[in-house]
C-alpha atoms as a PDB file:
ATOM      1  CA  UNK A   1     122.877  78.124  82.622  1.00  0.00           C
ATOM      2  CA  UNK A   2     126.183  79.326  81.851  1.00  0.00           C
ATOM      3  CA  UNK A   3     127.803  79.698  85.060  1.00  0.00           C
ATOM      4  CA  UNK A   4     128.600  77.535  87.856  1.00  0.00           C
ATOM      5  CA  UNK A   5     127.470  78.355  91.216  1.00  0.00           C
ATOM      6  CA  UNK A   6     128.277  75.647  93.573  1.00  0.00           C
ATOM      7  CA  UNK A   7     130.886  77.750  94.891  1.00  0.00           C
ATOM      8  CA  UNK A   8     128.183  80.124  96.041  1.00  0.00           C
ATOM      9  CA  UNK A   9     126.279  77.820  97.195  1.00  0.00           C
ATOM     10  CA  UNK A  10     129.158  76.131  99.313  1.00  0.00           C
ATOM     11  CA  UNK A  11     129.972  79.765 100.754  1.00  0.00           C
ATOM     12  CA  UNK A  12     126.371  79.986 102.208  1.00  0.00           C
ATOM     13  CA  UNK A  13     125.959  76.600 103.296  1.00  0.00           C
ATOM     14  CA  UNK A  14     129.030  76.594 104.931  1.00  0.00           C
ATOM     15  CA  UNK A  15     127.839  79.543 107.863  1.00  0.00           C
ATOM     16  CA  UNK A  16     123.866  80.334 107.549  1.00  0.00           C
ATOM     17  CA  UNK A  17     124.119  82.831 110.684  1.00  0.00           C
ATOM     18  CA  UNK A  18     126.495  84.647 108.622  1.00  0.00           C
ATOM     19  CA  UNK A  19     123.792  85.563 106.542  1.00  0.00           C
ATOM     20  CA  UNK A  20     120.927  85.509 108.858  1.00  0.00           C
ATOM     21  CA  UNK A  21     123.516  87.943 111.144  1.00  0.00           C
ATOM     22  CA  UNK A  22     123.399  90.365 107.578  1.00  0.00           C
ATOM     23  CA  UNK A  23     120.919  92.546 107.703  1.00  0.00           C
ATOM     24  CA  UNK A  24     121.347  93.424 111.632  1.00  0.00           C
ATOM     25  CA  UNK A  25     124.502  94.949 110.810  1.00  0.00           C
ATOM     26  CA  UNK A  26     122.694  96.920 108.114  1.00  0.00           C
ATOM     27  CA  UNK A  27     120.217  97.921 109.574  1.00  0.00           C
ATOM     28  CA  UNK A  28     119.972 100.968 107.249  1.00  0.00           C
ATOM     29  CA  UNK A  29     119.708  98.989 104.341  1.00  0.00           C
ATOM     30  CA  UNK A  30     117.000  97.003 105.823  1.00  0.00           C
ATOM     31  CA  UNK A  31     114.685  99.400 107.084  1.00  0.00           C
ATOM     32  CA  UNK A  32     115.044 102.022 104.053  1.00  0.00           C
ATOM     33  CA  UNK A  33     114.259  98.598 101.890  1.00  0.00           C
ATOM     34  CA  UNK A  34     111.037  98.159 104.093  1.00  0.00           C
ATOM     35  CA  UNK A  35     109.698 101.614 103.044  1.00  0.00           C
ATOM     36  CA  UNK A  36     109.556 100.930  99.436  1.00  0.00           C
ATOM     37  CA  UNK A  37     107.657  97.088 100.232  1.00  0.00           C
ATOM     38  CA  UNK A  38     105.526  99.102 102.541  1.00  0.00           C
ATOM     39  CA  UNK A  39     105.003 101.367  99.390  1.00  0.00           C
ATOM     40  CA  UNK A  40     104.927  99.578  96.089  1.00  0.00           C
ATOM     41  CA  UNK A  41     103.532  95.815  97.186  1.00  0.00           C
ATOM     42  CA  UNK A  42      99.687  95.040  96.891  1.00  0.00           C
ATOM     43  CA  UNK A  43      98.153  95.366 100.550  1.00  0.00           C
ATOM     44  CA  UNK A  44      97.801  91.552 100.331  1.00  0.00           C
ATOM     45  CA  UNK A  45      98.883  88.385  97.529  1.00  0.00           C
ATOM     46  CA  UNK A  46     101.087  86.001  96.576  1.00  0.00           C
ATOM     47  CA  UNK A  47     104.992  86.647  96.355  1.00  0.00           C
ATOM     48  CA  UNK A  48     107.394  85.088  95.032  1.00  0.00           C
ATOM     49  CA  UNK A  49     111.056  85.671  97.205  1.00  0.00           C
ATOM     50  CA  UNK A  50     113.879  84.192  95.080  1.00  0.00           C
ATOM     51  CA  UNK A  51     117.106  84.442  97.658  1.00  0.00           C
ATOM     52  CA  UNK A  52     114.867  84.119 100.648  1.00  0.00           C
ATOM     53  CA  UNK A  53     117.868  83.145 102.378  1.00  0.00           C
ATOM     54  CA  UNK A  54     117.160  82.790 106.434  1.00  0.00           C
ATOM     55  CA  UNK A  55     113.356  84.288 105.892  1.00  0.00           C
ATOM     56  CA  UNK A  56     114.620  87.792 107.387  1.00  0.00           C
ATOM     57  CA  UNK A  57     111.588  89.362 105.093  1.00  0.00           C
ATOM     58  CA  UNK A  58     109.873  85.927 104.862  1.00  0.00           C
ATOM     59  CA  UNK A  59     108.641  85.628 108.232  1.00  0.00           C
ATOM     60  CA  UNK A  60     107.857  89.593 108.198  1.00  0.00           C
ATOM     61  CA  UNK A  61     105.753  89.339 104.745  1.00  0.00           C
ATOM     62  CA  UNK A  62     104.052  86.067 106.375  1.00  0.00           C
ATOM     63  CA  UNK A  63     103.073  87.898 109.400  1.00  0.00           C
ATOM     64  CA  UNK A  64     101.497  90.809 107.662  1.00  0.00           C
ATOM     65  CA  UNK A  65      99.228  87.523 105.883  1.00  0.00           C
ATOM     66  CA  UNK A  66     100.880  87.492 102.331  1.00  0.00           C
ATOM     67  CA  UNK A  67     100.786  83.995 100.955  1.00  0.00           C
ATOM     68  CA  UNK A  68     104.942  83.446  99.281  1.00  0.00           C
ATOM     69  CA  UNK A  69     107.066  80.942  97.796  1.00  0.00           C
ATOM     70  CA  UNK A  70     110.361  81.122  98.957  1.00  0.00           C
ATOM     71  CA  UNK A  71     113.343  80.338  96.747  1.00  0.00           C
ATOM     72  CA  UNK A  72     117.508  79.789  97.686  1.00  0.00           C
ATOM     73  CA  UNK A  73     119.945  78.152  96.582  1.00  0.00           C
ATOM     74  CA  UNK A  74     121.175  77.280  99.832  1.00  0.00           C
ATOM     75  CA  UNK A  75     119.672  74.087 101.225  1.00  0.00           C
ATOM     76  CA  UNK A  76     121.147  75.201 104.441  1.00  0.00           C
ATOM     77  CA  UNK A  77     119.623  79.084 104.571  1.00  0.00           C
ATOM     78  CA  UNK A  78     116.062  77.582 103.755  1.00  0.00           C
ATOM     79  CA  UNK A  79     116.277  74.995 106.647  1.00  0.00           C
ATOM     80  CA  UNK A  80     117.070  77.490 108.824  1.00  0.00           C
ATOM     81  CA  UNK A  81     114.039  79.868 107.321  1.00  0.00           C
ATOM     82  CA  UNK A  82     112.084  76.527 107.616  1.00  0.00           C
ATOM     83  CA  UNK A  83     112.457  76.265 111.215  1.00  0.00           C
ATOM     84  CA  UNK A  84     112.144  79.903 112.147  1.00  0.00           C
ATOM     85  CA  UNK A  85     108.577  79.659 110.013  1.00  0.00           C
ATOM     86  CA  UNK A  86     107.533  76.664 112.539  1.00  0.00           C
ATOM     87  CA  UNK A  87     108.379  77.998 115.639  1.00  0.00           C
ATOM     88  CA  UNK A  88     106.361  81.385 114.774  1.00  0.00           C
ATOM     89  CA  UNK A  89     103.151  78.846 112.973  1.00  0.00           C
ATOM     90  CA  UNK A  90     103.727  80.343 110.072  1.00  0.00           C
ATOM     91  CA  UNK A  91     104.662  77.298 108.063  1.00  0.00           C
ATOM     92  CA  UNK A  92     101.477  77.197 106.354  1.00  0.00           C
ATOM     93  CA  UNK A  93     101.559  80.272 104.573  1.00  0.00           C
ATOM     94  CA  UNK A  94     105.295  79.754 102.937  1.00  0.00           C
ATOM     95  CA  UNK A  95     106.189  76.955 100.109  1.00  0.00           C
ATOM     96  CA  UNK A  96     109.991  76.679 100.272  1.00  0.00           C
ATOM     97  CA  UNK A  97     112.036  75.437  97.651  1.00  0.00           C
ATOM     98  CA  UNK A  98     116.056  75.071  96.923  1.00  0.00           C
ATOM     99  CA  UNK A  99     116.738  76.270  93.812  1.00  0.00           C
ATOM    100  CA  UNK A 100     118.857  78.034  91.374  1.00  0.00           C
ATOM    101  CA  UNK A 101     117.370  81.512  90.441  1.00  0.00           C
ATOM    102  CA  UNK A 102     118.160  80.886  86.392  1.00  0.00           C
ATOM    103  CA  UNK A 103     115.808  78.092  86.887  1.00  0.00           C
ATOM    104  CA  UNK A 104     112.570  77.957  88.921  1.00  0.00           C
ATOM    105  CA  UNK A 105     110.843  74.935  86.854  1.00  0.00           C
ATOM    106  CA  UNK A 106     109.765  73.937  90.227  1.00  0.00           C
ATOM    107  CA  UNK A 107     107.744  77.183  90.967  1.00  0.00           C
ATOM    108  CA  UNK A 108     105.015  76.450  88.313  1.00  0.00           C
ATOM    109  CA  UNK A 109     102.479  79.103  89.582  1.00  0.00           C
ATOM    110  CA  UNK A 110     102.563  82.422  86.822  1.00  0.00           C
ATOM    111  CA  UNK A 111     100.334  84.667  88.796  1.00  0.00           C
ATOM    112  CA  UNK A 112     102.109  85.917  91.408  1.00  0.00           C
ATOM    113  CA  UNK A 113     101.133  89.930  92.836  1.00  0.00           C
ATOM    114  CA  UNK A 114     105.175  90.865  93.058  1.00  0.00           C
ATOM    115  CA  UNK A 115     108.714  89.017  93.152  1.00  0.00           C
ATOM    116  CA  UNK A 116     111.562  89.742  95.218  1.00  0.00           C
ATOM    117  CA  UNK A 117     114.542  88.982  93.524  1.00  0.00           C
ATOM    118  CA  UNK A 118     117.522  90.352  96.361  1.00  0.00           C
ATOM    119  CA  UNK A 119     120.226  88.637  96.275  1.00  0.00           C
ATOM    120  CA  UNK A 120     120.574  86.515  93.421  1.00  0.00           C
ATOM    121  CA  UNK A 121     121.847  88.927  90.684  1.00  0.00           C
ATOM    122  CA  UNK A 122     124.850  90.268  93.208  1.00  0.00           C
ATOM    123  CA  UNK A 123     126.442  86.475  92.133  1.00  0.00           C
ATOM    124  CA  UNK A 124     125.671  86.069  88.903  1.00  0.00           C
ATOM    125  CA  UNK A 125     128.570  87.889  86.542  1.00  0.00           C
ATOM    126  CA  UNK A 126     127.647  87.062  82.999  1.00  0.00           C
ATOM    127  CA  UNK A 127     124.811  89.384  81.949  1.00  0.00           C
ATOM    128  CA  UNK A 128     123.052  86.272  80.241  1.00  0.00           C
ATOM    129  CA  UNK A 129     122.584  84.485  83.496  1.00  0.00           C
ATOM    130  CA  UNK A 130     120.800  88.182  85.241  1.00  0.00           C
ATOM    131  CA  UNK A 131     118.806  88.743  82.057  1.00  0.00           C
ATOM    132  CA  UNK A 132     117.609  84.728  82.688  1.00  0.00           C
ATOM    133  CA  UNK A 133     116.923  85.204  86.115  1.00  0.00           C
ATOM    134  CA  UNK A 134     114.782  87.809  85.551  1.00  0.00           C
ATOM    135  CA  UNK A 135     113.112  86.179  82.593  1.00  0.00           C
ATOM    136  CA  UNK A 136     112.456  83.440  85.048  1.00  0.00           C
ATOM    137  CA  UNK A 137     110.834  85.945  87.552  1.00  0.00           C
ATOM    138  CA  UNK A 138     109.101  88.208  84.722  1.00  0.00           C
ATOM    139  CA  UNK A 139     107.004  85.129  83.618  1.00  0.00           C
ATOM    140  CA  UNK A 140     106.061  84.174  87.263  1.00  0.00           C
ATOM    141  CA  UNK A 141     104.563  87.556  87.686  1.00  0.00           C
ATOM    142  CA  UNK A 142     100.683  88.655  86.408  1.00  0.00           C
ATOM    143  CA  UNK A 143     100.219  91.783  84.301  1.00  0.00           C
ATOM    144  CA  UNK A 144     100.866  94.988  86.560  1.00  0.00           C
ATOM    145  CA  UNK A 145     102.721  92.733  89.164  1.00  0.00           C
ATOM    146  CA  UNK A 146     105.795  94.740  90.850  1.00  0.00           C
ATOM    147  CA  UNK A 147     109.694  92.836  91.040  1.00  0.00           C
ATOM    148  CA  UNK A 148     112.437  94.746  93.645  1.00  0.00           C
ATOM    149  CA  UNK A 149     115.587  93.626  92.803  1.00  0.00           C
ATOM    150  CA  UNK A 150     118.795  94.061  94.494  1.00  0.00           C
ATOM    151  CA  UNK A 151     122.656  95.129  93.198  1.00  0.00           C
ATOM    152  CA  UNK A 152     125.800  95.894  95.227  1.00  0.00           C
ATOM    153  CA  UNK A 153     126.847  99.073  94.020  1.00  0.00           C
ATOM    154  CA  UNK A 154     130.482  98.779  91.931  1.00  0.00           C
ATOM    155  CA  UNK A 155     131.606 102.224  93.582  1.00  0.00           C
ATOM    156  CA  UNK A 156     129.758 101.341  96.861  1.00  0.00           C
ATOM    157  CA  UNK A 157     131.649  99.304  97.989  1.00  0.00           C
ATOM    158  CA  UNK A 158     135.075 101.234  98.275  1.00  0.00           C
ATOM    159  CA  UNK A 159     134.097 101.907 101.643  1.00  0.00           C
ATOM    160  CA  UNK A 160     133.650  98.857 103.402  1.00  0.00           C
ATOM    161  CA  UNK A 161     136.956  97.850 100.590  1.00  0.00           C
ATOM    162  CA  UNK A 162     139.095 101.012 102.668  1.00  0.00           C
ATOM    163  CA  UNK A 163     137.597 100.353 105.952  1.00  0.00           C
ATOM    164  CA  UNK A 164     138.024  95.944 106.067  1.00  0.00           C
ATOM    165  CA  UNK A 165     140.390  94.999 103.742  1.00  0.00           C
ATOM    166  CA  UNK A 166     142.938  98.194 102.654  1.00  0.00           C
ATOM    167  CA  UNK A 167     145.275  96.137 101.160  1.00  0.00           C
ATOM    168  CA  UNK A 168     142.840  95.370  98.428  1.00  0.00           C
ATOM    169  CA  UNK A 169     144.191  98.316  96.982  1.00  0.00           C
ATOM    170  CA  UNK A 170     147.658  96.497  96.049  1.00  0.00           C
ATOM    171  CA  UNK A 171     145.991  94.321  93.683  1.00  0.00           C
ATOM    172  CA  UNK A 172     145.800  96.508  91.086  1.00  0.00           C
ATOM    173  CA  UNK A 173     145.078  93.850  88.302  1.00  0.00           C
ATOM    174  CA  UNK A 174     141.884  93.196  90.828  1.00  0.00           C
ATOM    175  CA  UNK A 175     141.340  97.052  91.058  1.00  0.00           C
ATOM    176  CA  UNK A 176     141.221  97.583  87.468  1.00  0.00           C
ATOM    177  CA  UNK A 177     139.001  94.340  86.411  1.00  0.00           C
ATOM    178  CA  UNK A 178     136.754  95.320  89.123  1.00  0.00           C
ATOM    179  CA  UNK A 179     136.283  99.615  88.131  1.00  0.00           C
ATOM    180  CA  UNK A 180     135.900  98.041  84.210  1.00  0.00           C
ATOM    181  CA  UNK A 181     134.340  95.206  84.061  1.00  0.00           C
ATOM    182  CA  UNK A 182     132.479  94.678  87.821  1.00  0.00           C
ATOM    183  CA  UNK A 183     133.887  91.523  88.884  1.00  0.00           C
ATOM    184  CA  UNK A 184     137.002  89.788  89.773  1.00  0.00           C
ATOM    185  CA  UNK A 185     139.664  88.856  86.772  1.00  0.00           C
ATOM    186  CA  UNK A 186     138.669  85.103  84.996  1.00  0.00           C
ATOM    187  CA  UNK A 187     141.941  83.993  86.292  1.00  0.00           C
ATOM    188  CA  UNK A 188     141.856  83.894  89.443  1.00  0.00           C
ATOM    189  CA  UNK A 189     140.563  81.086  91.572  1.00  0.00           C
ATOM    190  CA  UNK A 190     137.544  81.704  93.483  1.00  0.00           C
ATOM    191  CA  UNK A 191     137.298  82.080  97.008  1.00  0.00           C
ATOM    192  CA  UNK A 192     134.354  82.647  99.480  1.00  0.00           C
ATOM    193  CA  UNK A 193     132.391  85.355  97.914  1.00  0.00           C
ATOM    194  CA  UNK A 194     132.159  85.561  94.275  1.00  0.00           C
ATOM    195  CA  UNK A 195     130.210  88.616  93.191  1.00  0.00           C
ATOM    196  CA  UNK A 196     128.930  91.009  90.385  1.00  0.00           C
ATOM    197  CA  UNK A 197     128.963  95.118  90.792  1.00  0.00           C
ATOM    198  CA  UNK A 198     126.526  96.651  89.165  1.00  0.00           C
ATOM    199  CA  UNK A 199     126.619 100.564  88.095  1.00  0.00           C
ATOM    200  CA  UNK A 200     123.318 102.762  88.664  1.00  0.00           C
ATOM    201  CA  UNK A 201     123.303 103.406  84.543  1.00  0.00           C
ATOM    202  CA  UNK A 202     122.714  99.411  83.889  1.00  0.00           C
ATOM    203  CA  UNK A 203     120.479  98.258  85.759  1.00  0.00           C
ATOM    204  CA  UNK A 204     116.857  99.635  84.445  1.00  0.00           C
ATOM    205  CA  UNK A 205     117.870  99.286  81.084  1.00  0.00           C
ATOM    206  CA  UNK A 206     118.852  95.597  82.329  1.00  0.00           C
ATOM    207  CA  UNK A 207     115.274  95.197  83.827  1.00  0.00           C
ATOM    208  CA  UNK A 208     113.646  96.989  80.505  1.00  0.00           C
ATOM    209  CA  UNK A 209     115.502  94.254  78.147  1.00  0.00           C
ATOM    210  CA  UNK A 210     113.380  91.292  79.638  1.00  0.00           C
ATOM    211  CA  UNK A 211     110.269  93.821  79.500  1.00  0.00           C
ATOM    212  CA  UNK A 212     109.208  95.385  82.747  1.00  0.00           C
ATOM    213  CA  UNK A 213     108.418  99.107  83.291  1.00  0.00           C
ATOM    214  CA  UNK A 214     111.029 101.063  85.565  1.00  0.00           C
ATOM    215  CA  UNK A 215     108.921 102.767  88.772  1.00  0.00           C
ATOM    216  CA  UNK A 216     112.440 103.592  91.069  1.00  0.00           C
ATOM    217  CA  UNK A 217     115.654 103.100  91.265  1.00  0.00           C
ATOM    218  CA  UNK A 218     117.099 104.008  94.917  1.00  0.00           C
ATOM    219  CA  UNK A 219     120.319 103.632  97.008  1.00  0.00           C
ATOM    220  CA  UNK A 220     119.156 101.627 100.270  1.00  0.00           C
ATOM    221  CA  UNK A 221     122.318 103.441 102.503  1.00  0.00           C
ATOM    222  CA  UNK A 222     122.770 106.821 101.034  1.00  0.00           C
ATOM    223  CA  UNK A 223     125.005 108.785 102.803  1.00  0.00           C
ATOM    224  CA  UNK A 224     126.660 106.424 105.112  1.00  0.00           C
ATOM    225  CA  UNK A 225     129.210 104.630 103.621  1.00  0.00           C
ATOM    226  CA  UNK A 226     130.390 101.877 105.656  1.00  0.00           C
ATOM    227  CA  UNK A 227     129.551 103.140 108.877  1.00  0.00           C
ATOM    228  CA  UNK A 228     126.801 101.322 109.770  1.00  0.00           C
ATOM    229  CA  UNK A 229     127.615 101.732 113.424  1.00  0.00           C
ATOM    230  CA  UNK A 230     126.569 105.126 113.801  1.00  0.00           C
ATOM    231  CA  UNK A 231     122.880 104.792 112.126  1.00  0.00           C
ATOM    232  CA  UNK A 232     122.274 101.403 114.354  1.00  0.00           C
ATOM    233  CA  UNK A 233     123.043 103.040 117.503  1.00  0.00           C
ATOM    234  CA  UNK A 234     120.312 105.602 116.884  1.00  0.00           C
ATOM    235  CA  UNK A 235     117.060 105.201 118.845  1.00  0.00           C
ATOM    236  CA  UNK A 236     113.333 106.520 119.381  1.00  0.00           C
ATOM    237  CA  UNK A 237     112.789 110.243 117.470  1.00  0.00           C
ATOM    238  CA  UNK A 238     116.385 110.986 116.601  1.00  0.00           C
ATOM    239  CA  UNK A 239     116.163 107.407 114.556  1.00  0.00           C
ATOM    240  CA  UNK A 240     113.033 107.815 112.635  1.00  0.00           C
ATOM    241  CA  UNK A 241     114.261 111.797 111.414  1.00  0.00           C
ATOM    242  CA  UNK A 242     117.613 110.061 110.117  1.00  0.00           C
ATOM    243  CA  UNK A 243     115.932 107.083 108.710  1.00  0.00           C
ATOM    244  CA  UNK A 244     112.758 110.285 106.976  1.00  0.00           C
ATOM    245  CA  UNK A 245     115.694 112.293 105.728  1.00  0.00           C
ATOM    246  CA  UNK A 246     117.936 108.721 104.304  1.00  0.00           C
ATOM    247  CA  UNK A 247     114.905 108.046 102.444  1.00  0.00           C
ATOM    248  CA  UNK A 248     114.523 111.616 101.233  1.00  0.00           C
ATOM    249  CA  UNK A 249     118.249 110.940  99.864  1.00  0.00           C
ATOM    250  CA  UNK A 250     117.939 107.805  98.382  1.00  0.00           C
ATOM    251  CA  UNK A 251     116.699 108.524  94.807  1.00  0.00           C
ATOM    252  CA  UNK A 252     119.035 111.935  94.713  1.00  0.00           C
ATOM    253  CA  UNK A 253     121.347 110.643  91.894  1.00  0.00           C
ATOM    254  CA  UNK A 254     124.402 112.494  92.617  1.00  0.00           C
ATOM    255  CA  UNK A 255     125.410 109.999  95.628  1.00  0.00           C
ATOM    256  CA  UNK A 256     123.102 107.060  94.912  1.00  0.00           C
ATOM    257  CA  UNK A 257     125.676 104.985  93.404  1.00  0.00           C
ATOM    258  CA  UNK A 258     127.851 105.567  96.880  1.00  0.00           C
ATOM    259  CA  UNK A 259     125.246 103.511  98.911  1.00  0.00           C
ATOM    260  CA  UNK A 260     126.510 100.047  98.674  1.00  0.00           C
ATOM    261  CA  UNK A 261     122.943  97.990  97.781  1.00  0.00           C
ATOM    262  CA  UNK A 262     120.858  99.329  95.421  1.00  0.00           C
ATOM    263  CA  UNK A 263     117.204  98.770  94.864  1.00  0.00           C
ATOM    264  CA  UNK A 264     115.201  98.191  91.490  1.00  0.00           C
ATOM    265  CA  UNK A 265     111.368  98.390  91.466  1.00  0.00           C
ATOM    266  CA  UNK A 266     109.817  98.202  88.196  1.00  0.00           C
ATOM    267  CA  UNK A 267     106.032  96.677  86.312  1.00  0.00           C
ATOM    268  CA  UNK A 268     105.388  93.473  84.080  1.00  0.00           C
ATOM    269  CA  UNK A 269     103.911  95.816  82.061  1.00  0.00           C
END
C-alpha cells in the first residue's frame, strides 16, 4: 500500500453520526442508488460491503435475508453498525471486520454473489491504490458476480464548493490541482477530508484494467446540484414521479458528470 490513510481513518473515527447522518441529507443519492441494487443484485447471496460504514445499506441488505461481510476502516463506524445489527437481531447474518480496502487478507471467502465497494475509492488518490482495491474485491467475487462502486464527481462538486465554502475559489493553486489532477496539491497538509475526484471518462476503463465487464455507469443526483433540500421535502406521488424521472436522467451523459456521486456497476467476467 502506497498511501497512508490514518488520517482518514482519524476523520471518521473522530464523529461516526457524521457519517451515519450522510445519506439522510442525500436522500437522492440514496434512493436512486437503491434502484440499481434493487436491479442488478442476485434476489438472494453473499455480499461483500467494503466501506460499510454505520450499516446504512447493511442492515437494509440483512433484512431483505442476504448473508454479507462488512468491511471499514473505521473501528468506530463498524461499532456503531455492530450495535444497530443487535438491536434489530440481525447480528447473525453480518461478519464485520476493520480493515483497509487495499487489503482484505482477513476476508478469505472468493465466492461472493456481488461487492459493494462505496466509499473507499473517493480517498484513495494514487490510481495504484483504486486499481488494488478493486483487485482485492475482483478476486472475492465468483464468475458473473456484479461490484457497484462509488466516485465523487470532480465537476460535481462545484456546487456544494459555491454553495458551503465560496471562498474555495481564492485558492487558485487548489482550484487548478483539483480541475487537473482530482485532488488537493502534495504540499499541503492534510486536514479532515482527504479525497479523490474522479471524471465520468475514467472510471470504466479503471474497472476494465483489473478485468470486469462495464453494465452502467450513472449519476446518483442528476439534476440537482447541491440542493438536496428541495428533493427531501418531497412526499407521497409528487416524490416517486421526481425520484421515476431522476432515474430516467441518470445515465443521460450530457449532465451525468454534474451529479456529485457517481455509480459503477460492472461483471467479473
Amino acid at each position: 500500500m502506497s498511501d497512508d490513510v490514518n488520517d482518514i481513518r482519524d476523520f471518521y473515527n473522530q464523529d461516526p453520526q457524521r457519517e451515519h447522518d450522510r445519506l439522510e441529507r442525500h436522500q437522492l443519492e440514496y434512493e436512486l442508488t437503491w434502484r440499481y441494487l434493487d436491479q442488478y443484485l442476485p434476489a438472494q447471496g453473499s455480499i461483500l460491503e467494503i466501506g460499510a460504514a454505520t450499516g446504512r445499506y447493511t442492515l437494509e441488505l440483512a433484512r431483505r435475508g442476504y448473508r454479507l461481510t462488512a468491511v471499514d476502516l473505521s473501528a468506530a463506524l463498524i461499532e456503531v453498525c455492530r450495535k444497530r445489527l443487535a438491536d434489530e437481531g440481525l447480528a447473525k447474518q453480518v461478519r464485520l471486520v476493520v480493515a483497509d480496502a487495499r487489503d482484505l487478507r482477513e476476508v478469505t471467502e472468493k465466492q461472493f454473489d456481488a461487492v459493494l465497494l462505496m466509499g473507499p475509492l473517493y480517498h484513495l488518490i494514487i490510481e495504484a491504490d483504486r486499481k488494488l482495491a478493486l483487485q482485492q474485491a475482483f478476486d472475492r467475487l465468483r464468475e458473473g458476480g456484479i461490484i457497484f462502486s462509488a466516485f465523487i464527481s470532480r465537476f460535481g462538486i462545484m456546487g456544494d464548493l459555491i454553495k458551503k465554502v465560496p471562498d474555495w475559489i481564492e485558492d487558485q493553486a487548489e482550484v487548478e490541482s483539483i480541475l487537473a489532477d482530482g485532488r488537493d496539491p502534495d504540499v499541503y497538509q492534510h486536514v479532515g477530508f482527504r479525497g479523490y475526484f474522479a471524471t465520468v471518462s475514467e472510471i470504466a476503463p479503471l474497472h476494465e484494467a483489473v478485468g470486469f465487464e462495464t453494465l452502467k455507469l450513472v449519476g446518483v443526483e442528476p439534476g440537482i446540484a447541491s440542493d438536496d433540500e428541495s428533493y427531501n421535502k418531497l412526499e407521497g406521488r409528487q416524490r416517486q414521479l421526481w425520484l421515476d424521472l431522476f432515474y430516467k436522467l441518470s445515465t443521460e451523459p450530457s449532465i451525468m458528470g454534474a451529479s456529485r456521486h457517481l455509480l459503477y456497476i460492472g461483471r467479473k467476467k
